[in-house]
Protein backbone atom coordinates (compact mmCIF):
# COMPACT_ATOMS: atom_id res chain seq x y z
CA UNK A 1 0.00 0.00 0.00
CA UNK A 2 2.79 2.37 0.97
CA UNK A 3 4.73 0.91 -2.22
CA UNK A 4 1.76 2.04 -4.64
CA UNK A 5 1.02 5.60 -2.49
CA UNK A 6 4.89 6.34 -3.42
CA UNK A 7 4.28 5.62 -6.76
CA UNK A 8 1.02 7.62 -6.91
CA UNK A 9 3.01 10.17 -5.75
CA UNK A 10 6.32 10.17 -7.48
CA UNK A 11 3.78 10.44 -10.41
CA UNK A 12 1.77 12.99 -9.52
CA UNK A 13 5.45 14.55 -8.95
CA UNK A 14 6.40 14.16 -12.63
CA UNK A 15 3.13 15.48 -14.10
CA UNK A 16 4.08 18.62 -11.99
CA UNK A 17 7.44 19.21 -13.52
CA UNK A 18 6.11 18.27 -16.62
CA UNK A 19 3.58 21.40 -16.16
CA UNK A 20 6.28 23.18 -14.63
CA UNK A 21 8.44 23.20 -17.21
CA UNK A 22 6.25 23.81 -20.57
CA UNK A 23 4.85 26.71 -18.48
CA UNK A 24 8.31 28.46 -18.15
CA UNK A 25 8.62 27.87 -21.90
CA UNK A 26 5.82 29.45 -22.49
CA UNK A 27 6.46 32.16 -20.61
CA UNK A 28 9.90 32.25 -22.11
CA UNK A 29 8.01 32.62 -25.41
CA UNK A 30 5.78 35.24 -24.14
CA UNK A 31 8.59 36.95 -22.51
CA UNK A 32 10.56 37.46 -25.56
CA UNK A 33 7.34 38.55 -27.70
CA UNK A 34 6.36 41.58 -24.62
CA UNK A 35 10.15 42.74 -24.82
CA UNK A 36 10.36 42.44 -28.53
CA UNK A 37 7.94 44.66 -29.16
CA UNK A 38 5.72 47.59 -27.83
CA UNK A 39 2.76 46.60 -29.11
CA UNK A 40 1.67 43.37 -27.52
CA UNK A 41 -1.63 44.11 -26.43
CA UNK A 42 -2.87 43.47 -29.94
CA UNK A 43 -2.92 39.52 -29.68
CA UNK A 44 -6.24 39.92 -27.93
CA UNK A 45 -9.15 41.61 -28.68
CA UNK A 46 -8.43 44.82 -30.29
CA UNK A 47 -10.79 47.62 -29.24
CA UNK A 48 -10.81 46.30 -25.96
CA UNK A 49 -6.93 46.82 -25.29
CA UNK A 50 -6.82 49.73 -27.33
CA UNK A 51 -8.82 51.12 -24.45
CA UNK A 52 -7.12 49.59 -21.47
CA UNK A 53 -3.94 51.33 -22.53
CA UNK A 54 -5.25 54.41 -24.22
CA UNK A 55 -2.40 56.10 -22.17
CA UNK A 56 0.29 54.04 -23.03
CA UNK A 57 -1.03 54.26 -26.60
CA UNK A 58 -0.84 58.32 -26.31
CA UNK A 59 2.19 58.61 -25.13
CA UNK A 60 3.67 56.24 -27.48
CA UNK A 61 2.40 57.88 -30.22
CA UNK A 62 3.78 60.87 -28.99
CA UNK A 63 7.17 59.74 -29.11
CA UNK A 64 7.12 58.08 -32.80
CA UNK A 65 5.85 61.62 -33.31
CA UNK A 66 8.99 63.34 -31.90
CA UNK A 67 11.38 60.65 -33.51
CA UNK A 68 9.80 61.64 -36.87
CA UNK A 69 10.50 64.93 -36.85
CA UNK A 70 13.77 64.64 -35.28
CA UNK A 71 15.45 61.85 -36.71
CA UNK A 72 15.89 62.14 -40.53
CA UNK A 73 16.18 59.55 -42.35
CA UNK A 74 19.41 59.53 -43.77
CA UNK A 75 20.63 59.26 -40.29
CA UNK A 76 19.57 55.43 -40.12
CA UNK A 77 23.29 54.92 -41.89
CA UNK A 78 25.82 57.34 -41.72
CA UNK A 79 27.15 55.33 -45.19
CA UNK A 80 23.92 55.64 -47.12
CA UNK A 81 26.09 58.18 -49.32
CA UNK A 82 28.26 55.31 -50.02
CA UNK A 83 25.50 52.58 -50.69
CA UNK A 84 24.21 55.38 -53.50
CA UNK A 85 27.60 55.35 -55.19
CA UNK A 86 27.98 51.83 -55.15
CA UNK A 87 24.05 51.33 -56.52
CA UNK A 88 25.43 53.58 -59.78
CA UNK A 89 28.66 52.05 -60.29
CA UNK A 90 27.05 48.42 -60.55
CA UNK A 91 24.35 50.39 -62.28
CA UNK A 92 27.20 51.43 -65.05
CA UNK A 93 28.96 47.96 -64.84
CA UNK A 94 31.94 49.21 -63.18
CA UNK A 95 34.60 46.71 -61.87
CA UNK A 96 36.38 47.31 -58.73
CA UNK A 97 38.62 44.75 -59.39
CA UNK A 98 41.00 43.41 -62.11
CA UNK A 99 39.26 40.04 -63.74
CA UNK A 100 42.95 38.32 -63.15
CA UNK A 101 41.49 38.25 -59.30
CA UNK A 102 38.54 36.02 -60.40
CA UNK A 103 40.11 32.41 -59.75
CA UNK A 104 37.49 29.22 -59.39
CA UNK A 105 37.86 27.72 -56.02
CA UNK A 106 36.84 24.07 -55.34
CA UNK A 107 36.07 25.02 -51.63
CA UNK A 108 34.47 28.49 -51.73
CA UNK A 109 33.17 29.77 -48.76
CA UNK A 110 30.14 31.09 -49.49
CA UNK A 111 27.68 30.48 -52.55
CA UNK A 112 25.76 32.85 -54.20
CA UNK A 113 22.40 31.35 -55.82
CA UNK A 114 20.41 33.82 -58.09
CA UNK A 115 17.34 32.61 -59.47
CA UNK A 116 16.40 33.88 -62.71
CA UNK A 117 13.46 34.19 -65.05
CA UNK A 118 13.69 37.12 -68.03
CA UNK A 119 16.28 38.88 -66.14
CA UNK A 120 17.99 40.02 -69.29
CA UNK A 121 18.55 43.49 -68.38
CA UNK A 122 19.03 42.89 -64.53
CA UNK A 123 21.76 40.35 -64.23
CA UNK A 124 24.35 42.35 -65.37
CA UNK A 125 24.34 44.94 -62.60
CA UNK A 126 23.04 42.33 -59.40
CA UNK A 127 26.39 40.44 -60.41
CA UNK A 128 28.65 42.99 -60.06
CA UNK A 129 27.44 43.76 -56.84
CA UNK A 130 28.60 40.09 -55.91
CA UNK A 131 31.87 40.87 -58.11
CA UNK A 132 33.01 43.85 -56.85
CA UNK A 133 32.71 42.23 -52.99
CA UNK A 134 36.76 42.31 -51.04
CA UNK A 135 35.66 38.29 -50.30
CA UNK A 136 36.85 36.56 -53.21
CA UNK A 137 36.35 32.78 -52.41
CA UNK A 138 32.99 32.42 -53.54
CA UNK A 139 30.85 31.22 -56.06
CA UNK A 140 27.62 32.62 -58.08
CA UNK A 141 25.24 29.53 -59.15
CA UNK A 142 22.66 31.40 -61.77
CA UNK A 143 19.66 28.92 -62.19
CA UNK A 144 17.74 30.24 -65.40
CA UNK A 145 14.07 29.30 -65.21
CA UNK A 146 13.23 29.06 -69.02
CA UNK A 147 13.83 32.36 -69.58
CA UNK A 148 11.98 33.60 -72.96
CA UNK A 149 14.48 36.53 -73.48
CA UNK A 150 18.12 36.80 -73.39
CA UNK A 151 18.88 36.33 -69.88
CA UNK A 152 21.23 32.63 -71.22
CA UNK A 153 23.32 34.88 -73.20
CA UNK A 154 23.83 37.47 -70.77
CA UNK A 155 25.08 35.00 -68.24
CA UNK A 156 27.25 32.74 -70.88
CA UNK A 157 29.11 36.23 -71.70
CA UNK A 158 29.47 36.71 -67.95
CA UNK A 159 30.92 33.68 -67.33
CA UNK A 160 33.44 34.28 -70.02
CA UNK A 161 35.13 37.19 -67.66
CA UNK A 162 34.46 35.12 -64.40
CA UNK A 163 35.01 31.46 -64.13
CA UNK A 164 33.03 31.34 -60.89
CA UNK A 165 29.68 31.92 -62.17
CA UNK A 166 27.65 28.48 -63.00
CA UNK A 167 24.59 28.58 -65.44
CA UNK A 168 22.15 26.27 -64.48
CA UNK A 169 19.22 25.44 -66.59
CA UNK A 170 15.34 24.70 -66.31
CA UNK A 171 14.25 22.73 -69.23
CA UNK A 172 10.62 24.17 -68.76
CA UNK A 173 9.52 26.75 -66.20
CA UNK A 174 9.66 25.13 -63.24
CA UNK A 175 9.14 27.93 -60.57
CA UNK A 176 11.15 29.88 -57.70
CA UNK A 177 11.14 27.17 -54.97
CA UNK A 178 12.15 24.28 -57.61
CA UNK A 179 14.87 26.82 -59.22
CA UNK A 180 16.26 28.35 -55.77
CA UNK A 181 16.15 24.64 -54.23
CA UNK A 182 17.93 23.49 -57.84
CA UNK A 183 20.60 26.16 -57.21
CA UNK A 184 21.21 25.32 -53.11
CA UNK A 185 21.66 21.35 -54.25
CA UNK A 186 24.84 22.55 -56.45
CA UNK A 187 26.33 24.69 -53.70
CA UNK A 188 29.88 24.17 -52.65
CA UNK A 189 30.40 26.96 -50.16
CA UNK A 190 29.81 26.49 -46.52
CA UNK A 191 27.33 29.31 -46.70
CA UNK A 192 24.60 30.32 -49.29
CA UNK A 193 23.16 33.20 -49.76
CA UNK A 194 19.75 33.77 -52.36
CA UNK A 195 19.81 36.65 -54.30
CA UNK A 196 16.64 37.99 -56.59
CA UNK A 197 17.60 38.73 -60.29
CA UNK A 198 16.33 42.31 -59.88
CA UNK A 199 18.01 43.24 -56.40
CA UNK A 200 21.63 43.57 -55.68
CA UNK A 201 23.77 43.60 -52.35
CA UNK A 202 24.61 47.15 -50.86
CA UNK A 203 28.23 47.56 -50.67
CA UNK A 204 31.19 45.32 -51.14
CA UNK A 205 32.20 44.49 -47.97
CA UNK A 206 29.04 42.39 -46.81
CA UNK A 207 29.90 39.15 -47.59
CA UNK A 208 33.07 39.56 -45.44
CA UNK A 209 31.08 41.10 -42.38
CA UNK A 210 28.29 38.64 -42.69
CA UNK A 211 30.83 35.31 -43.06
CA UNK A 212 32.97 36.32 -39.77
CA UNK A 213 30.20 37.30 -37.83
CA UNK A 214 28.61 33.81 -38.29
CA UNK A 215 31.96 32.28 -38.28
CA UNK A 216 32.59 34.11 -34.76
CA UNK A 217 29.34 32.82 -33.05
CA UNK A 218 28.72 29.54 -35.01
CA UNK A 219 25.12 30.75 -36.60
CA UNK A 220 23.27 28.76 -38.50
CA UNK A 221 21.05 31.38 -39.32
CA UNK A 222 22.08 35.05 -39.66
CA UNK A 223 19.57 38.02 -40.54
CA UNK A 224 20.17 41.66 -41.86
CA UNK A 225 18.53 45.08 -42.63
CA UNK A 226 17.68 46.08 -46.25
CA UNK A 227 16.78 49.16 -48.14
CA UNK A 228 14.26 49.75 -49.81
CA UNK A 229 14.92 51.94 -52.53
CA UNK A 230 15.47 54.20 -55.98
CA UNK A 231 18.78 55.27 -56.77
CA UNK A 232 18.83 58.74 -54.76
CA UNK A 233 18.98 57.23 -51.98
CA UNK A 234 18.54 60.95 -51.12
CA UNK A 235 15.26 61.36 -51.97
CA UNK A 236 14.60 60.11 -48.26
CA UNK A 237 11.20 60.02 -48.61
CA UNK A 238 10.78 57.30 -51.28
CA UNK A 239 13.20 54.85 -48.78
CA UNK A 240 11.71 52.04 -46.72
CA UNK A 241 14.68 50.51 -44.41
CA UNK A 242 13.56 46.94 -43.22
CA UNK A 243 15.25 46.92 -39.84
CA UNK A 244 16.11 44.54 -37.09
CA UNK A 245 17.80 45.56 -34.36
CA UNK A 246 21.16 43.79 -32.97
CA UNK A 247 20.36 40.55 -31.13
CA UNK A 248 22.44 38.34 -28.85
CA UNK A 249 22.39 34.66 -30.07
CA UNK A 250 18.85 33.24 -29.85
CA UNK A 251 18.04 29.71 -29.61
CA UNK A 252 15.17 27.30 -29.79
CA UNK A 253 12.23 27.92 -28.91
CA UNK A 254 12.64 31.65 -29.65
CA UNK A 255 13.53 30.91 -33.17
CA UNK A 256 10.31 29.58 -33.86
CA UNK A 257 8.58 32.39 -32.47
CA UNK A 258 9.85 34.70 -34.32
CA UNK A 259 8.95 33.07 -37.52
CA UNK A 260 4.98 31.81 -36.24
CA UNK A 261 4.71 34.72 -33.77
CA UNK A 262 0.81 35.97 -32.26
CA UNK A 263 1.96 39.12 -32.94
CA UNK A 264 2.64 38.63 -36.60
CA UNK A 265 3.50 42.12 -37.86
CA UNK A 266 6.71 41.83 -35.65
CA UNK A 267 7.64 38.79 -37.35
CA UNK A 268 11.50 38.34 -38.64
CA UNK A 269 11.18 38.77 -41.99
CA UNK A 270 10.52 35.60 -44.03
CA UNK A 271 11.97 36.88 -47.05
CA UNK A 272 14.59 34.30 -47.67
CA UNK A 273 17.49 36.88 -49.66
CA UNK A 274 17.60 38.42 -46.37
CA UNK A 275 19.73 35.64 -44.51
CA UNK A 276 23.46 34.39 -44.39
CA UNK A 277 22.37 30.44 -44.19
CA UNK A 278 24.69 27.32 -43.32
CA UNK A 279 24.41 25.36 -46.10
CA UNK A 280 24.48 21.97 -43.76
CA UNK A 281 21.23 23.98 -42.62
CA UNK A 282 19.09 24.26 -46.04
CA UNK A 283 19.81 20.70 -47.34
CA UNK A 284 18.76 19.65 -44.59
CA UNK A 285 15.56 21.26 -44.84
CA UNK A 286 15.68 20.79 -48.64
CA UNK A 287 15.47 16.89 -47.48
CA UNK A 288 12.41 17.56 -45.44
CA UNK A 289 10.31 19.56 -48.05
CA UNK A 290 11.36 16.03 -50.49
CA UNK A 291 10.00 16.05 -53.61
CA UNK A 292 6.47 16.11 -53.18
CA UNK A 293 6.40 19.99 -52.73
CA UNK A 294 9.80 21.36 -54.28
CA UNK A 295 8.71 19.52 -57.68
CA UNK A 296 5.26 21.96 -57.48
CA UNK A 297 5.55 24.56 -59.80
CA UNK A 298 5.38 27.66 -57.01
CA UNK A 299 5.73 31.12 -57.60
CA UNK A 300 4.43 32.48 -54.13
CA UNK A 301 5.68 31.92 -50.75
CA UNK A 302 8.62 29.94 -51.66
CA UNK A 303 10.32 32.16 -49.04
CA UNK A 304 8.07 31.70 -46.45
CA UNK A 305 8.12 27.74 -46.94
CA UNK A 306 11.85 27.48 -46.68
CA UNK A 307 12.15 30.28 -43.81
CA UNK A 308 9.08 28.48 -41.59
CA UNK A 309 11.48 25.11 -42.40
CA UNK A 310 15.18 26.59 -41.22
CA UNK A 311 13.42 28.83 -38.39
CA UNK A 312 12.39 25.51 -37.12
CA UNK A 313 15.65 23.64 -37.93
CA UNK A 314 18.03 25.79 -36.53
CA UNK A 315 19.81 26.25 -33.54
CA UNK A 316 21.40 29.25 -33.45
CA UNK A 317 19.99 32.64 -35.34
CA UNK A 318 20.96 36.70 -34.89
CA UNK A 319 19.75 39.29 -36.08
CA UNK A 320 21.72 41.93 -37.45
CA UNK A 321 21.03 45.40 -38.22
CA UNK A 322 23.76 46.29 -40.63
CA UNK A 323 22.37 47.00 -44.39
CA UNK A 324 23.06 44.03 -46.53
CA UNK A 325 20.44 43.53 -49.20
CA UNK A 326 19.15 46.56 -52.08
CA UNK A 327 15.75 45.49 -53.09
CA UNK A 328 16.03 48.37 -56.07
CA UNK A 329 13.00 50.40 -57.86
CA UNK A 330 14.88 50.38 -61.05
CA UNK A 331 15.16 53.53 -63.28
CA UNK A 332 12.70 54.32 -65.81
CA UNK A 333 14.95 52.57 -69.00
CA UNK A 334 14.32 49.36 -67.04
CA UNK A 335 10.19 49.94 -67.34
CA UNK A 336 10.21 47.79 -70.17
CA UNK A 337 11.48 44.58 -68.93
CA UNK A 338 9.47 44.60 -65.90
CA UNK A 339 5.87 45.36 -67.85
CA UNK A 340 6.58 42.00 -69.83
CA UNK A 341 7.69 40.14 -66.79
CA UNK A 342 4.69 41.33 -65.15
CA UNK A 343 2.02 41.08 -67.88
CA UNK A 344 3.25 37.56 -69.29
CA UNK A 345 0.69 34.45 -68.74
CA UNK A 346 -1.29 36.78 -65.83
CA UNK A 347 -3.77 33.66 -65.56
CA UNK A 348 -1.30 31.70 -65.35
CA UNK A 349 0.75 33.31 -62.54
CA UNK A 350 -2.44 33.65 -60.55
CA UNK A 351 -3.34 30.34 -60.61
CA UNK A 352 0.31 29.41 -59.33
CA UNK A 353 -0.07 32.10 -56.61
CA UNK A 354 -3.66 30.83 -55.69
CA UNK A 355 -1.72 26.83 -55.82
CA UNK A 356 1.63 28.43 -53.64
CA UNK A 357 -1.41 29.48 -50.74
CA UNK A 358 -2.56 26.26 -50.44
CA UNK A 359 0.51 24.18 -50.52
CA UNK A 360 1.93 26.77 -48.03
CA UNK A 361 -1.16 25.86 -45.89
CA UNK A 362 -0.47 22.17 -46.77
CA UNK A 363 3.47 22.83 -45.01
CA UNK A 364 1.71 25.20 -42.18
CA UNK A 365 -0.59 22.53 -41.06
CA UNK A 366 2.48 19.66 -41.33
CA UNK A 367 5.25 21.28 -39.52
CA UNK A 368 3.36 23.27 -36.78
CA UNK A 369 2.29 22.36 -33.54
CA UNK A 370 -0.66 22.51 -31.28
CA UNK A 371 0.30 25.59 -29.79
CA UNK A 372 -0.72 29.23 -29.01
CA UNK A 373 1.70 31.08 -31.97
CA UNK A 374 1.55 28.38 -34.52
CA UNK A 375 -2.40 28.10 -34.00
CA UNK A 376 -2.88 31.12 -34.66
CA UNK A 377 -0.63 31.78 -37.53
CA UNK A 378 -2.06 28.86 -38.91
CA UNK A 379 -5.83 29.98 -38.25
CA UNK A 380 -4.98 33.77 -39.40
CA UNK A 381 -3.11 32.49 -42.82
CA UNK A 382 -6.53 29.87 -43.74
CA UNK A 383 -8.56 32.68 -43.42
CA UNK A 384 -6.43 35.18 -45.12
CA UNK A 385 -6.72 32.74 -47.86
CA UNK A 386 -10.84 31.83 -47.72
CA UNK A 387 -11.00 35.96 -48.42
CA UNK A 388 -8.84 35.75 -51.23
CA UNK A 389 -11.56 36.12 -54.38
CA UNK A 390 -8.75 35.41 -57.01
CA UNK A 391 -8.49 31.99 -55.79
CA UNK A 392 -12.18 31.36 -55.94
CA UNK A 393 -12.33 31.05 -59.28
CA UNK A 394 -9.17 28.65 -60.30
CA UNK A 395 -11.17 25.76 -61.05
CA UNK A 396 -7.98 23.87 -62.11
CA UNK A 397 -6.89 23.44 -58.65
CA UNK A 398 -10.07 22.43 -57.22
CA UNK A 399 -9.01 18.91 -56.56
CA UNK A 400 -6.14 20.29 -54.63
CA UNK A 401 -7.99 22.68 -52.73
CA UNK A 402 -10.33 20.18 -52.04
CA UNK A 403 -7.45 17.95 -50.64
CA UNK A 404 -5.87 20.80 -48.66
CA UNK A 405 -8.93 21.53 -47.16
CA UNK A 406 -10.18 18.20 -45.89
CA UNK A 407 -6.69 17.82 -44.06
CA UNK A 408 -7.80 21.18 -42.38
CA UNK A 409 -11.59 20.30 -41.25
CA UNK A 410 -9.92 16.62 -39.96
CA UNK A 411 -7.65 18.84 -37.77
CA UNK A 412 -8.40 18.54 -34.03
CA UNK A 413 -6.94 22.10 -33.27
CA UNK A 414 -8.29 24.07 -36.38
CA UNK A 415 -11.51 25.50 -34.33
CA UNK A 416 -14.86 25.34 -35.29
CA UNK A 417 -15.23 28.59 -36.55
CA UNK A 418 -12.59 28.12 -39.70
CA UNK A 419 -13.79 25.10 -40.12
CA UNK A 420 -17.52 26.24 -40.88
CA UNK A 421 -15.66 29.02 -43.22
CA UNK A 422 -14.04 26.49 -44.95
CA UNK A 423 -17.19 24.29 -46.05
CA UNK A 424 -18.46 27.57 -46.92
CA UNK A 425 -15.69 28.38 -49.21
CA UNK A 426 -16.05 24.46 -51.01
CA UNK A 427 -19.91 25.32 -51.65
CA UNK A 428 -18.81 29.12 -53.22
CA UNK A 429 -16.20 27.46 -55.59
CA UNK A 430 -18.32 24.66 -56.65
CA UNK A 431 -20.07 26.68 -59.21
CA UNK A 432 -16.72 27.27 -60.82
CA UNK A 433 -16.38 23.49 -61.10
């Protein structure tokens, strides 16, 4: 009797720590999110907190206010001068060094993957922002996606100045995540880096910061700032900077969080060009996606499938907020390019968007657990997508959506109300069918 009465106990005793212990990780969580951001209050009811802390509200605003008018924005960098100059000199093709410098490495430590599709008058100037970098030892993988203008050629005459560019090609158009995923499989480097065929990297000593820096603290994942921008960087007004501040080294389960946070606007950004990534890292997570979704042809939230992946495979992350990555308004001779890009197959692109929602749902529902942040990520992204009228109508992917859904109304922690929203949205498409 005393025997079993221990054992009752000693049980009761483990349940306790048990408790005990996912509580402080939750609170962990929760203590990261408060501190992380001033805003907080939002994850419940709006209009309710907005009055509890009308105050705190005021004077916040109040001090936004003063920072506005008293912190221009030029000030963000004091080299923002010298990001301009370097956005014109790749802009003009110049070459800061002598081709003779260019020597194919074997072992490279870091590899550059652009993924391409009509980038005929872009690649030029994004790869000489990779060429004119004082870290040599690299490579640049360029994965063409069956490009239907002269984006081949440009790179083939590249290649003939700089033996460490690599032309990959799609035989058909395959999509970003199949091309960027094509492009990581071929890497060499220890780190890779993703870089769009229409932005470029700010100034030429990134690569070098970015490498020791992850070197130093053994990251796995390493994020930076990015501008927004024309080419006057001067014009002040017209420049969005995508900040996050300095971090120490965060670890699990704070990666996740900020990657499937409650408070979603103060997410990390899931924009994958804006990360220095161990390479050990993404095949890895390349491995996990498998076939199944990296041979879908995705245009969409490629970014946020392999980010929500990494975020959850990694161990170490930091965020960094030293400029790294140009995402460029291009001048007005480059109009022309981007109208075709833009205008090409339009029904087709849509329906690939409307197919990248659901698969990203698919991954979402996979990968996540039954928790507070990823539940209501989850919830918030289904219905996001339920609203989304130019999906309604893409009767080609019906069967999927079909699919995608059931998986959703067979979840136990999808709650009642998405799931009467979803059997909703079935009987609206049906008439499409």
């Amino acid at each position: 009797m005393i025997i079993e009465k221990m054992k009752s106990n000693n049980s009761l005793k483990e349940k306790e720590e048990m408790l005990n212990k996912e509580e402080k990780d939750v609170n962990l969580i929760n203590k990261y999110i408060i501190e992380s951001s001033f805003l907080y209050f939002f994850e419940e009811d709006l209009i309710l907190n907005i009055y509890k802390h009308k105050k705190t509200i005021l004077i916040i605003l109040l001090i936004l206010l003063s920072l506005f008018y008293y912190i221009p924005v030029t000030k963000l960098n004091s080299n923002l001068q010298d990001i301009e100059n370097y956005i014109k000199d790749n802009l003009q093709n110049k070459l800061y060094h002598s081709k003779s410098l260019f020597q194919k490495n074997d072992n490279p430590l870091i590899s550059i993957v652009i993924s391409t599709f009509n980038g005929e008058i872009y690649l030029k100037p994004v790869v000489r922002s990779i060429q004119n970098q004082d870290l040599l030892n690299l490579e640049i993988i360029i994965v063409d996606d069956a490009s239907l203008d002269n984006s081949v050629k440009v790179v083939e005459e590249l290649m003939k100045e700089d033996p460490r560019i690599i032309l990959i090609k799609n035989g058909i158009n395959r999509g970003t995540l199949y091309t960027k995923t094509r492009g990581v499989l071929n890497a060499k480097g220890k780190y890779v880096m993703t870089l769009d065929h229409d932005n470029l990297y700010a100034k030429e000593n990134v690569f070098s910061i970015l490498y020791n820096e992850s070197e130093k603290y053994n990251l796995d994942l390493l994020g930076f700032a990015a501008l927004e921008t024309p080419v006057d960087i001067r014009n002040s007004k017209n420049v969005l900077y995508h900040n996050y501040k300095n971090t120490n080294i965060i670890k699990k389960p704070i990666i996740q969080t900020l990657f499937l946070s409650v408070n979603y606007r103060f997410q990390s950004s899931t924009s994958l060009c804006m990360y220095f990534i161990k390479t050990e890292l993404f095949l890895n997570v390349i491995k996990q996606l498998g076939d199944k979704f990296i041979n879908r042809n995705i245009d969409a939230y490629d970014d946020a499938i392999s980010m929500l992946l990494l975020s959850r495979n990694a161990l170490t992350f930091k965020h960094s907020k030293e400029i790294v990555y140009i995402i460029l308004n291009w001048p007005e001779e480059y109009s022309v390019s981007l109208t075709f890009q833009n205008t090409v197959k339009k029904r087709e692109r849509e329906r690939r968007n409307c197919y990248s929602y659901l698969t990203f749902a698919e991954i979402l529902l996979l990968y996540t657990n039954n928790d507070k942040n990823d539940k209501r990520y989850t919830m918030n992204f289904i219905e996001w997508f339920l609203k989304n009228e130019k999906c309604k109508n893409q009767s080609d992917i019906f069967n999927d959506t079909l699919r995608v859904s059931n998986l959703f109304l067979n979840n136990e922690y999808i709650n009642s109300k998405i799931k009467r929203e979803i059997s909703l949205y079935l009987d609206q498409i049906r008439q499409f069918i």
